[in-house]
N, C-alpha and C. Protein backbone atom coordinates (compact mmCIF):
# COMPACT_ATOMS: atom_id res chain seq x y z
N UNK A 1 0.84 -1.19 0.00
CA UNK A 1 0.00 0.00 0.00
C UNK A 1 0.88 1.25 0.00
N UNK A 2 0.45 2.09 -1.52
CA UNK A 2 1.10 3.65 -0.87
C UNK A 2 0.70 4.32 0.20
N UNK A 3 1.76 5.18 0.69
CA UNK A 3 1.60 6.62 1.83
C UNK A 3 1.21 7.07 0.88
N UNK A 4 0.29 8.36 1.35
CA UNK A 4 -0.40 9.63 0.82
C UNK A 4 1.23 10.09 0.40
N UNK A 5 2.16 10.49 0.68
CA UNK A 5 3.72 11.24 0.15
C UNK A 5 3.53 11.10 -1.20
N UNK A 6 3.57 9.47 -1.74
CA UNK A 6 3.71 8.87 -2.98
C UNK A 6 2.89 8.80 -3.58
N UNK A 7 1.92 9.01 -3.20
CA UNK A 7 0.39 9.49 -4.19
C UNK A 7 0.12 10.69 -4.39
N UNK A 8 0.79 11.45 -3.73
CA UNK A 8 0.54 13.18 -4.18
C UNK A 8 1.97 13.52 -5.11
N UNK A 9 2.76 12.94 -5.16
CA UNK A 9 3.85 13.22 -5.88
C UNK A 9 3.79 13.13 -7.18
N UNK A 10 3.09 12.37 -8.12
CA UNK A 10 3.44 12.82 -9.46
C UNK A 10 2.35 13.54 -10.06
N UNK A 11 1.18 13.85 -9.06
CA UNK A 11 0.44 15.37 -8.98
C UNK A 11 0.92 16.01 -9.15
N UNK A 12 1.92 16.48 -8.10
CA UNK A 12 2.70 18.13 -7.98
C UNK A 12 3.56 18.57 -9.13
N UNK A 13 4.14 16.58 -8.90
CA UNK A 13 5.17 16.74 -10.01
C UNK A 13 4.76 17.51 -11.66
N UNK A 14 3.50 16.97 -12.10
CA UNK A 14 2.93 17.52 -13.24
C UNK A 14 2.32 18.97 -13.34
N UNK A 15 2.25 19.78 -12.12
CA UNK A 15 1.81 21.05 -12.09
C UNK A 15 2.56 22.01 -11.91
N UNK A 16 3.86 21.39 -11.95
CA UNK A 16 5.04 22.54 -11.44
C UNK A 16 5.00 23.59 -12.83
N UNK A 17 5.21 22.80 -14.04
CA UNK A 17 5.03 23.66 -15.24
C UNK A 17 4.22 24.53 -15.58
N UNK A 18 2.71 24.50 -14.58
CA UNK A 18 1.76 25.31 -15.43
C UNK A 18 1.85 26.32 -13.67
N UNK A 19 2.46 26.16 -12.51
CA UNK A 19 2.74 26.91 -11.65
C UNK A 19 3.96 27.82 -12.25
N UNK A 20 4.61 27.38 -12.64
CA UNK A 20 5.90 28.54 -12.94
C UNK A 20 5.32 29.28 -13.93
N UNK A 21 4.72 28.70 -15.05
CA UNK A 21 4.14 30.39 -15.93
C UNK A 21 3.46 30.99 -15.42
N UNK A 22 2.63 30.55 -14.75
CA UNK A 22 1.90 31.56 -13.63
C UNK A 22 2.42 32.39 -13.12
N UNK A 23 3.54 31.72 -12.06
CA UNK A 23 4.34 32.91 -11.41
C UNK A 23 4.72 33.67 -12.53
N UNK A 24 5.73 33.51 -13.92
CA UNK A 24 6.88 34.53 -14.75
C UNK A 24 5.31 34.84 -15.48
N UNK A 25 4.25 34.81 -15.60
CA UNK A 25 3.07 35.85 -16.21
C UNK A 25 2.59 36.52 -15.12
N UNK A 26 2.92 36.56 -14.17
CA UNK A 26 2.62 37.54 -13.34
C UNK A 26 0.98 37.23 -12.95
N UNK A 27 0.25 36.10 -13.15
CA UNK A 27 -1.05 35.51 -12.78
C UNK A 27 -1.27 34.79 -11.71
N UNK A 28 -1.59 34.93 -10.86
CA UNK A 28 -2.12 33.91 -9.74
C UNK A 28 -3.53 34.46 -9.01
N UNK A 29 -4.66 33.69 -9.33
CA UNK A 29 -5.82 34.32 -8.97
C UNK A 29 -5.92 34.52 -7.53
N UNK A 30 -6.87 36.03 -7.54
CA UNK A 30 -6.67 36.35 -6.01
C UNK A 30 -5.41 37.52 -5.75
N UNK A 31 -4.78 37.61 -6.25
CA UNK A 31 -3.44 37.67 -6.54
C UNK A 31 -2.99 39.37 -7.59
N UNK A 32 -2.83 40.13 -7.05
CA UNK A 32 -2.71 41.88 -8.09
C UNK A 32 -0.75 41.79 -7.85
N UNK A 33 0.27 41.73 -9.05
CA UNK A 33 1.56 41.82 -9.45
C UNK A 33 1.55 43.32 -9.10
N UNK A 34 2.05 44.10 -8.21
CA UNK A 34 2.71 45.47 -8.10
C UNK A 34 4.13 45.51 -8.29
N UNK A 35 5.05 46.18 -9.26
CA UNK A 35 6.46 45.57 -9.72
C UNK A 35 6.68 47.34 -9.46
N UNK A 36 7.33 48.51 -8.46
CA UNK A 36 8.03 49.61 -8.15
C UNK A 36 9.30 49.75 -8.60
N UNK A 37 9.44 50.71 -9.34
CA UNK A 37 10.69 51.17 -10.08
C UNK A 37 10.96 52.31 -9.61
N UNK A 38 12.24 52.16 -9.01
CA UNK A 38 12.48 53.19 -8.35
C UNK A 38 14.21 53.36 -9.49
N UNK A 39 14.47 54.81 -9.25
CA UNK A 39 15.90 55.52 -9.61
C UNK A 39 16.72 56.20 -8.64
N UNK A 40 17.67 56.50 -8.65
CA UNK A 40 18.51 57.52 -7.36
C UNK A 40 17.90 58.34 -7.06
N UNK A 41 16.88 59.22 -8.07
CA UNK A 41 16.09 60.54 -7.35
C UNK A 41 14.97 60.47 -6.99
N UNK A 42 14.59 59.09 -6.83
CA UNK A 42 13.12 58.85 -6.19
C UNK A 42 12.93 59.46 -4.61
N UNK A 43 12.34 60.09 -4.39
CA UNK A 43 11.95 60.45 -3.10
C UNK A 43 13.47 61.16 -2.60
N UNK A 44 14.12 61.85 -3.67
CA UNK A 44 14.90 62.99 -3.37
C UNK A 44 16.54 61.91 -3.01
N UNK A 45 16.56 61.08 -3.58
CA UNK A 45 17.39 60.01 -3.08
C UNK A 45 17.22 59.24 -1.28
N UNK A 46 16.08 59.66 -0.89
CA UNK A 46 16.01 58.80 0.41
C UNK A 46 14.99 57.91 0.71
N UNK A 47 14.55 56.97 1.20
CA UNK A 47 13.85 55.60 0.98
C UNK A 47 12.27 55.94 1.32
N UNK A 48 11.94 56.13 0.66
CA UNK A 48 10.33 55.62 0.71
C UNK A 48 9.16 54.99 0.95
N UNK A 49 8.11 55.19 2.08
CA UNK A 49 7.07 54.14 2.26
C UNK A 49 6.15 54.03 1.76
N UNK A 50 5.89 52.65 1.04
CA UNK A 50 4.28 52.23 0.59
C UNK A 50 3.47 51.99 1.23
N UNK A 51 2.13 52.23 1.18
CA UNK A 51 1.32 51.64 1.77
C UNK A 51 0.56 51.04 1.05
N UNK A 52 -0.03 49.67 1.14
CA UNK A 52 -1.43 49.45 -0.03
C UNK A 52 -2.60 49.21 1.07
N UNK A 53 -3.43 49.53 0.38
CA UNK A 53 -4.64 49.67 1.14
C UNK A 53 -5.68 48.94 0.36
N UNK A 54 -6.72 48.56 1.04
CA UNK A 54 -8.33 48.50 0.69
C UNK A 54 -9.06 49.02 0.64
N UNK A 55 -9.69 49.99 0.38
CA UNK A 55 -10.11 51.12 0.45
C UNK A 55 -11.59 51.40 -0.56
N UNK A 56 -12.11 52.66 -0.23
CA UNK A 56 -13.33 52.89 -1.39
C UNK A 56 -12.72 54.51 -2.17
N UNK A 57 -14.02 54.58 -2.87
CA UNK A 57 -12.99 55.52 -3.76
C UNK A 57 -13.20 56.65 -3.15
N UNK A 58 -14.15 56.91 -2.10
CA UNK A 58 -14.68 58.43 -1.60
C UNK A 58 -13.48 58.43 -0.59
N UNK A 59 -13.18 57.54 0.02
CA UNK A 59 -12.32 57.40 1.23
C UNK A 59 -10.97 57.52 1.01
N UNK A 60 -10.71 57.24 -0.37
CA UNK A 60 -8.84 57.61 -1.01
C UNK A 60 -8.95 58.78 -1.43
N UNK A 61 -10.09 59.25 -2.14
CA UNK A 61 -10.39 61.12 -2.41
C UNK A 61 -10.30 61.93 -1.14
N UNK A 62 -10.14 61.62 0.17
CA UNK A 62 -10.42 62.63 1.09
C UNK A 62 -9.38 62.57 1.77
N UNK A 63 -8.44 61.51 1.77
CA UNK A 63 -7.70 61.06 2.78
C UNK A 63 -6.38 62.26 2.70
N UNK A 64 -5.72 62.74 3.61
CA UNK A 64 -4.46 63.72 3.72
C UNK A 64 -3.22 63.17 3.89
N UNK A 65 -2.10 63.38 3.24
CA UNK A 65 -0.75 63.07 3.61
C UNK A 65 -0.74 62.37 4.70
N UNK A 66 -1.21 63.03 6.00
CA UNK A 66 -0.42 63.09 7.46
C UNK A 66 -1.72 62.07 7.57
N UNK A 67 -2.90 61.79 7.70
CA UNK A 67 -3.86 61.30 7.84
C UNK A 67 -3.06 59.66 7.67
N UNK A 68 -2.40 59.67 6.19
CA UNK A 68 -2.39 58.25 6.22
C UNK A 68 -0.97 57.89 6.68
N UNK A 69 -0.33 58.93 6.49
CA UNK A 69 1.11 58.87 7.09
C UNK A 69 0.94 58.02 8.65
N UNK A 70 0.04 58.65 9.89
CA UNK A 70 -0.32 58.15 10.75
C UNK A 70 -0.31 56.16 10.71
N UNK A 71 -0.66 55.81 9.62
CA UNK A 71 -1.35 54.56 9.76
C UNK A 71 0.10 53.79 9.63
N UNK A 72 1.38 54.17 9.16
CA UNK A 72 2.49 53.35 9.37
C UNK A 72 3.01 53.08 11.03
N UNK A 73 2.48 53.95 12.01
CA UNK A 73 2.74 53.40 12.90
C UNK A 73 1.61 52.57 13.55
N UNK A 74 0.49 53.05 12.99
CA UNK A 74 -0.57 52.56 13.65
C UNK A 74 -1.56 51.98 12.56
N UNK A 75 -1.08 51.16 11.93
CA UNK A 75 -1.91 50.67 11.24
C UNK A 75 -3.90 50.31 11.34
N UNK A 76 -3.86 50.12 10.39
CA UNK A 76 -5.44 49.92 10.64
C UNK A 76 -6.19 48.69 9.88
N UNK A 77 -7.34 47.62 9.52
CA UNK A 77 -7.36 47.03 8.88
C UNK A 77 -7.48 47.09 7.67
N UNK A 78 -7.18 48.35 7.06
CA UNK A 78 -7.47 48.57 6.03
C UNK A 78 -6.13 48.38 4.92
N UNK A 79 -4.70 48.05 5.44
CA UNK A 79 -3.83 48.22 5.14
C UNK A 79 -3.24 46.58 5.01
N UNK A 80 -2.97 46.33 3.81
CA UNK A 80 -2.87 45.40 3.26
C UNK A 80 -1.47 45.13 3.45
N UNK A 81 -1.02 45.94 2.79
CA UNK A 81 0.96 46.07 3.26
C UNK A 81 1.54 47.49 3.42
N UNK A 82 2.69 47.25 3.85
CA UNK A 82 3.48 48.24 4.25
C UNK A 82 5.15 47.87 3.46
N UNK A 83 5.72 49.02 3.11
CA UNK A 83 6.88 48.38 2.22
C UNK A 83 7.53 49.97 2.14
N UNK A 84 9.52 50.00 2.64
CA UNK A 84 9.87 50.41 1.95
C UNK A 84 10.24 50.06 1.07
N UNK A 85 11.14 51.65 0.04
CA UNK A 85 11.50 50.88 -1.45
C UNK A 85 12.88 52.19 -1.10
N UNK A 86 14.20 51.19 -1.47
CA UNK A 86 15.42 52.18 -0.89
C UNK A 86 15.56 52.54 -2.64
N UNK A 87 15.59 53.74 -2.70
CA UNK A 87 16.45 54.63 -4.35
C UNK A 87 17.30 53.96 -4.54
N UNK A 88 17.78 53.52 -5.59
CA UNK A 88 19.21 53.28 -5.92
C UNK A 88 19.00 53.37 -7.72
N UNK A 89 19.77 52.92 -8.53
CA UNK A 89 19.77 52.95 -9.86
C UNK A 89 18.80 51.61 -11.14
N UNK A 90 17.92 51.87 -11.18
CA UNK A 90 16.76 51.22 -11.57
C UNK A 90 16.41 49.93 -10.26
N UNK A 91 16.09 50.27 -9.23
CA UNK A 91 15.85 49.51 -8.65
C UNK A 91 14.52 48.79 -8.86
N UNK A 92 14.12 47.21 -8.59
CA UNK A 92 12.65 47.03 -8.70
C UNK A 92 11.94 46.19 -7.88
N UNK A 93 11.02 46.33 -7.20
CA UNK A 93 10.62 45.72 -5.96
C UNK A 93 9.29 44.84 -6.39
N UNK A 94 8.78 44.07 -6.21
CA UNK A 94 8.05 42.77 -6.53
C UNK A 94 7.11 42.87 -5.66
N UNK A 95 5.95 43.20 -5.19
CA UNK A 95 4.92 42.80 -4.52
C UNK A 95 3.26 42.01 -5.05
N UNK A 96 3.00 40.96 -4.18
CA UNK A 96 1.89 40.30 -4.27
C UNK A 96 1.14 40.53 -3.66
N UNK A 97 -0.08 41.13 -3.75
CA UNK A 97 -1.08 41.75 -2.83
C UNK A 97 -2.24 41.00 -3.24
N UNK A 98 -2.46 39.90 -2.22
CA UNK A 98 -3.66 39.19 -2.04
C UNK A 98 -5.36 40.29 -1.43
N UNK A 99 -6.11 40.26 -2.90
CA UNK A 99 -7.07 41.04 -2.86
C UNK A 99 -8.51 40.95 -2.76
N UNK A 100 -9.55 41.50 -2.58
CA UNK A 100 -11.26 41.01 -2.69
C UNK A 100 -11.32 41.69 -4.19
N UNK A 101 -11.59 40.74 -4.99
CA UNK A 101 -11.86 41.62 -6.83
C UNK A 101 -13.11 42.50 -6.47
N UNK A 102 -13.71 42.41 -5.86
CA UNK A 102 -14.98 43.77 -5.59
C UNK A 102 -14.73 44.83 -4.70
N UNK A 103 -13.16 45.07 -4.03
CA UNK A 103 -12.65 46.06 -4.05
C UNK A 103 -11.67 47.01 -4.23
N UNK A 104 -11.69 48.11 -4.00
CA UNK A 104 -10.47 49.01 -4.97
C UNK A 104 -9.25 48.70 -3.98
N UNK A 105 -8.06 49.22 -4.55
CA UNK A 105 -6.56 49.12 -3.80
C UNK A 105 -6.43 50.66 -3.84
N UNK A 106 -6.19 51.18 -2.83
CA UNK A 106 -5.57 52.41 -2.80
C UNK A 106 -3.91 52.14 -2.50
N UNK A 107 -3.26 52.83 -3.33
CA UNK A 107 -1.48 52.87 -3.12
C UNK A 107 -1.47 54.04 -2.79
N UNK A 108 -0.02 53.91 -1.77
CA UNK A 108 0.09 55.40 -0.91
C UNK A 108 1.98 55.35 -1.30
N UNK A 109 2.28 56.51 -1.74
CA UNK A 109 3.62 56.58 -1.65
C UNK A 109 4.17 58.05 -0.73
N UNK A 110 4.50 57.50 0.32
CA UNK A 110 4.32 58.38 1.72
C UNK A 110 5.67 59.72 1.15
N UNK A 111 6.30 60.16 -0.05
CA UNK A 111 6.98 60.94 -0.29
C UNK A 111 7.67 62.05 0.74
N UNK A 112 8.37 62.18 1.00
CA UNK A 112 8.85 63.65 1.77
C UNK A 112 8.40 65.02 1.32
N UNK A 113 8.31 65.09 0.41
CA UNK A 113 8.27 66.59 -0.16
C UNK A 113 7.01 65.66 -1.34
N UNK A 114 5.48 65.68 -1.02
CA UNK A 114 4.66 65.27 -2.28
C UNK A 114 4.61 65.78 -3.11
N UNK A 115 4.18 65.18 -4.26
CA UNK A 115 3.62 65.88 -5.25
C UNK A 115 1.96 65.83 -5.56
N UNK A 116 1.38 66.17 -6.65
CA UNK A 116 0.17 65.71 -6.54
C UNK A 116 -0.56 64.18 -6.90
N UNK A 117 0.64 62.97 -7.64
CA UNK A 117 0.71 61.62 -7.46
C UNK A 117 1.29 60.93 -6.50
N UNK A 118 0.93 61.27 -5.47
CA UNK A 118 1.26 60.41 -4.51
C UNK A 118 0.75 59.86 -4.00
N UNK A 119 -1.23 59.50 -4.14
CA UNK A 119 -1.48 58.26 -4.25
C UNK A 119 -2.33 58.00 -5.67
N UNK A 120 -2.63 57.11 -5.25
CA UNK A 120 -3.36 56.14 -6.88
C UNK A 120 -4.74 55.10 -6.37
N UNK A 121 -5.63 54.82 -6.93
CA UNK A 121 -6.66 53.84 -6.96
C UNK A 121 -6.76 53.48 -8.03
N UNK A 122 -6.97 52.07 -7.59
CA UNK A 122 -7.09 51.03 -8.69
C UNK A 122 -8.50 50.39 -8.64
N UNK A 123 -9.10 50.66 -9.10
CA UNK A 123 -10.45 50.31 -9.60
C UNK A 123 -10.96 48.77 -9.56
N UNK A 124 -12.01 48.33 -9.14
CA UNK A 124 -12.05 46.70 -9.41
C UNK A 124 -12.37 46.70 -10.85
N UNK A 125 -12.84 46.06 -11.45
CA UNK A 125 -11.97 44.44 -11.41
C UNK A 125 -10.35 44.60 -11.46
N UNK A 126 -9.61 44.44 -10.19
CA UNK A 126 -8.21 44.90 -10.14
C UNK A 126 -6.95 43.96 -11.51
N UNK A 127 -6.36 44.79 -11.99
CA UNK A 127 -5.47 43.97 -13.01
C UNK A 127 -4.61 42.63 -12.50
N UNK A 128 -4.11 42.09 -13.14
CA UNK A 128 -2.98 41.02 -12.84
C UNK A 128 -1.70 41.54 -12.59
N UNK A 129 -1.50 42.79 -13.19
CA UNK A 129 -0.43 43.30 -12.74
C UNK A 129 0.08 44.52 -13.26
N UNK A 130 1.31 45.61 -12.45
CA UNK A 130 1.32 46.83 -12.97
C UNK A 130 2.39 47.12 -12.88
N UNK A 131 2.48 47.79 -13.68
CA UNK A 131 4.17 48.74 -13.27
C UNK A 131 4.14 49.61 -12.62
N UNK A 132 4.93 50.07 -11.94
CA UNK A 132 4.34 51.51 -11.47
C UNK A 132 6.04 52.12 -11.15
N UNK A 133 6.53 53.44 -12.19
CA UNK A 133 7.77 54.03 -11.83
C UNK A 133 7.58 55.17 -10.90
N UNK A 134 8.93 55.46 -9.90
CA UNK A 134 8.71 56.22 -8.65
C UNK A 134 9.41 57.24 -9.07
N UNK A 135 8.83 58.59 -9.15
CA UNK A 135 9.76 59.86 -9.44
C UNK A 135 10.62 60.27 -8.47
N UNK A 136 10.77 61.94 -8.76
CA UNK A 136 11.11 62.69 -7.29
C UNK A 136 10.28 62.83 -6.35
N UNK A 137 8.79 62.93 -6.88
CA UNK A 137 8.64 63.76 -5.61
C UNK A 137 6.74 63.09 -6.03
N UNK A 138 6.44 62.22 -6.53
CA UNK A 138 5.50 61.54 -7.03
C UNK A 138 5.66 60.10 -8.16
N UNK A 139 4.71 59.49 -8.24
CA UNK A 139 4.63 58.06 -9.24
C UNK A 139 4.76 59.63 -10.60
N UNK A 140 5.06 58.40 -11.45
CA UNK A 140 5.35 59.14 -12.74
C UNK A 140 4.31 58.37 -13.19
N UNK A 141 2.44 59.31 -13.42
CA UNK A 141 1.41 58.53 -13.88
C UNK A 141 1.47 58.68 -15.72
N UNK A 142 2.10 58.89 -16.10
CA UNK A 142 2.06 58.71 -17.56
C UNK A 142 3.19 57.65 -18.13
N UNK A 143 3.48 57.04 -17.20
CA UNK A 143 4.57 55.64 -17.57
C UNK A 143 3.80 54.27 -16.52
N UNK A 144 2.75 54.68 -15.78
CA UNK A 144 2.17 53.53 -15.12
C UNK A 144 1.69 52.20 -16.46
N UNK A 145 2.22 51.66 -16.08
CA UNK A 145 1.33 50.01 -17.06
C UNK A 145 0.78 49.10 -16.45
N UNK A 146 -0.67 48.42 -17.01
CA UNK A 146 -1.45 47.10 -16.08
C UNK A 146 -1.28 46.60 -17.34
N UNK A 147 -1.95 45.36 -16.67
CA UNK A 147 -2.24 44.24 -17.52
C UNK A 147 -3.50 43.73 -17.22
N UNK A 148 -4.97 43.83 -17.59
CA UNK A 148 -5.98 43.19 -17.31
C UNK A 148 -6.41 42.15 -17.43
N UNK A 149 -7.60 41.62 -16.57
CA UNK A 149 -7.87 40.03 -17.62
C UNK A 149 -8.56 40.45 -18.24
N UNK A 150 -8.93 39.94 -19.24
CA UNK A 150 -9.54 39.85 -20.57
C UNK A 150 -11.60 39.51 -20.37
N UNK A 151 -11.64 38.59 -19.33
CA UNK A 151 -12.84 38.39 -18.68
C UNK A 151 -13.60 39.46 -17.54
């Protein structure tokens, strides 16, 4: 008689292939690809905090710098992750943000000196994945890229 070990093994074994394009397509349901590009003058050359959030859209329209600035020490449930991102010369940071598709993501890029992109909402049905490059002093929204599903 097999152990369960040897009966789940040439299962896994056969799904590893259609798991790895998943991961290098940037797809895993449930699952929003955030990929941060940062340069030496991002955030004036000094390191930067993300926040991602859950959020609605009236509630990312009202929210203030210092308002959400607050929530890195004191988080709240609304805050999905927290992440710096250190400047350096095309740097790029990889995040997986496990999401509800019926609600929006608010991104917060806690800047020193803001600009007027310094945050963003992402709308449901949320993409598979995005680019998103980090300026001086805001996201650079005319170089942002998603990728949607198609369904």
């Amino acid at each position: 008689m097999r152990n369960k070990e040897s009966f789940h093994m040439p299962l896994i074994g056969s799904l590893w292939p259609v798991l790895l394009l998943l991961g290098l397509s940037g797809c895993f349901p449930g699952y929003v690809r955030l990929t941060l590009l940062s340069d030496a003058n991002t955030n004036e050359g000094r390191p930067l905090r993300v926040l991602v959030r859950s959020v609605s859209e009236e509630q990312q329209r009202t929210e203030s710098h210092a308002s959400v600035s607050a929530l890195v020490v004191s988080p709240d449930a609304t805050v999905l992750r927290s992440v710096i991102i250190d400047p350096g010369t095309n740097r790029t940071r990889i995040l997986w943000i496990k999401h509800d598709k019926e609600k929006s993501l608010g991104l917060y890029f806690l800047y020193t000196t803001p600009a007027a992109s310094w945050k963003m909402l992402v709308p449901p049905l949320l993409p598979w994945r995005m680019l998103i490059p980090l300026g001086r002093a805001g996201v650079r929204p005319g170089e942002v890229r998603e990728c949607r599903r198609l369904l």
